[in-house]
Protein backbone atom coordinates (compact mmCIF):
# COMPACT_ATOMS: atom_id res chain seq x y z
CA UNK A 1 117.64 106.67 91.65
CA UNK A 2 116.59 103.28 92.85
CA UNK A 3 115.84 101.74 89.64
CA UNK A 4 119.05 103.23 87.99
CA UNK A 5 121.05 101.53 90.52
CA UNK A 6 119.30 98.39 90.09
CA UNK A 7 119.69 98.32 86.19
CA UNK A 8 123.84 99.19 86.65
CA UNK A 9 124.00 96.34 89.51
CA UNK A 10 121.77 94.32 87.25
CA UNK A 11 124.23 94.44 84.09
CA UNK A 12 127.34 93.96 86.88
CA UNK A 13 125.69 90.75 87.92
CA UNK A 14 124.82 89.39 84.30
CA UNK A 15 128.44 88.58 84.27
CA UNK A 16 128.78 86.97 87.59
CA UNK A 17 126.70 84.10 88.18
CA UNK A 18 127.94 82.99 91.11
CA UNK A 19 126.37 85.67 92.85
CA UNK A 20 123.23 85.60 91.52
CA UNK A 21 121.51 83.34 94.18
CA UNK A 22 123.44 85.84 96.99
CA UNK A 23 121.63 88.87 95.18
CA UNK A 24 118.37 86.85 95.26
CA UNK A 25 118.25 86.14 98.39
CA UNK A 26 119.28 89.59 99.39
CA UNK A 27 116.84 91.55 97.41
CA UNK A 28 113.96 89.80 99.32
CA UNK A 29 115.75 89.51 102.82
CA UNK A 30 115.93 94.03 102.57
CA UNK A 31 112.60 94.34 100.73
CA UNK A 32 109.91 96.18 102.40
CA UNK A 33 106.96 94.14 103.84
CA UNK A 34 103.89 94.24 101.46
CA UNK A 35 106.04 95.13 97.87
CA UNK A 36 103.96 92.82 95.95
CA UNK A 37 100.71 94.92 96.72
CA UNK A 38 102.60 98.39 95.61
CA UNK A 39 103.26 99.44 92.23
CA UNK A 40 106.01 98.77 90.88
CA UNK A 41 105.83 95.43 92.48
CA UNK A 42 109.47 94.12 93.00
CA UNK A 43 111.59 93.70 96.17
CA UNK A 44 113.17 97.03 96.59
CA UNK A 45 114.20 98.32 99.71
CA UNK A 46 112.62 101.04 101.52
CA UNK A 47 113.67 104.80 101.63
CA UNK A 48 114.91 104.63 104.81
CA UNK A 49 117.10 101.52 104.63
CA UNK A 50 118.67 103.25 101.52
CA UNK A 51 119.20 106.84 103.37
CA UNK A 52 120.55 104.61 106.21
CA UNK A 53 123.35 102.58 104.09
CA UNK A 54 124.21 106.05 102.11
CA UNK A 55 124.44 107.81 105.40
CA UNK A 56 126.87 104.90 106.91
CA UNK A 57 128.72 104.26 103.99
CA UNK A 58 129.59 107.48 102.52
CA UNK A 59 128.88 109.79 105.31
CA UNK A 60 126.15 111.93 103.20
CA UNK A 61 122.79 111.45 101.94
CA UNK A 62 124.00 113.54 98.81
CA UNK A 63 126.16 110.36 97.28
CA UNK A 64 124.79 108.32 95.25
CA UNK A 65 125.36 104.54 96.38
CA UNK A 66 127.63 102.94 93.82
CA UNK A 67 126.98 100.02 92.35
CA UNK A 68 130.43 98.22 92.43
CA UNK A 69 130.13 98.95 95.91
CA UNK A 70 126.88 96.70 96.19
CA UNK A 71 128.61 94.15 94.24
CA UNK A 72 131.38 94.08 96.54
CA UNK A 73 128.45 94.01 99.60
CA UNK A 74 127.22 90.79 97.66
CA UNK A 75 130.55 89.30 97.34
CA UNK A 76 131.18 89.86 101.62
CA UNK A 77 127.93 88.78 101.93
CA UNK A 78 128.17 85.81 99.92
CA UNK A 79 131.79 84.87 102.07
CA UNK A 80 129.47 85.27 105.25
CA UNK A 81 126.97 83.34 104.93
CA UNK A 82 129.92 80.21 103.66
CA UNK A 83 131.62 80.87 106.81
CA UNK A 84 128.80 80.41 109.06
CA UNK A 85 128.00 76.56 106.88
């Protein structure tokens, strides 16, 4: 599921450079402690941050998270971060 989701927000961000710094810096703000010793050895975000934004966003752990919804998460976060320069 993880990596699926990373490939489809991936290929959404090839076309939007402006928030590739934003998605940078987020992957390795949310990524567990210790990735680089653990195979696969990227930034990804724990389990239980992931169960935790499904639960809050969509109310279930069933749904999948979406990846036009992380894109728009980027976009807010990128706006948040100007307004507090």
């Amino acid at each position: 599921m993880r990596f699926k989701l990373l490939i489809k927000v991936a290929g959404l961000l090839s076309v939007r450079p402006g928030l590739w710094a934003t998605a940078f810096r987020q992957l390795f703000r949310l990524a567990e402690s210790g990735w680089w010793k653990r195979l696969p050895f990227l930034p990804i975000p724990n389990q239980e941050l992931i169960e935790f934004r499904s639960k809050t966003q969509y109310g279930s752990l069933e749904t999948e998270i979406e990846a036009v919804d992380v894109l728009a998460w980027l976009v807010w976060s990128k706006e948040f971060q100007q307004l507090k320069n």
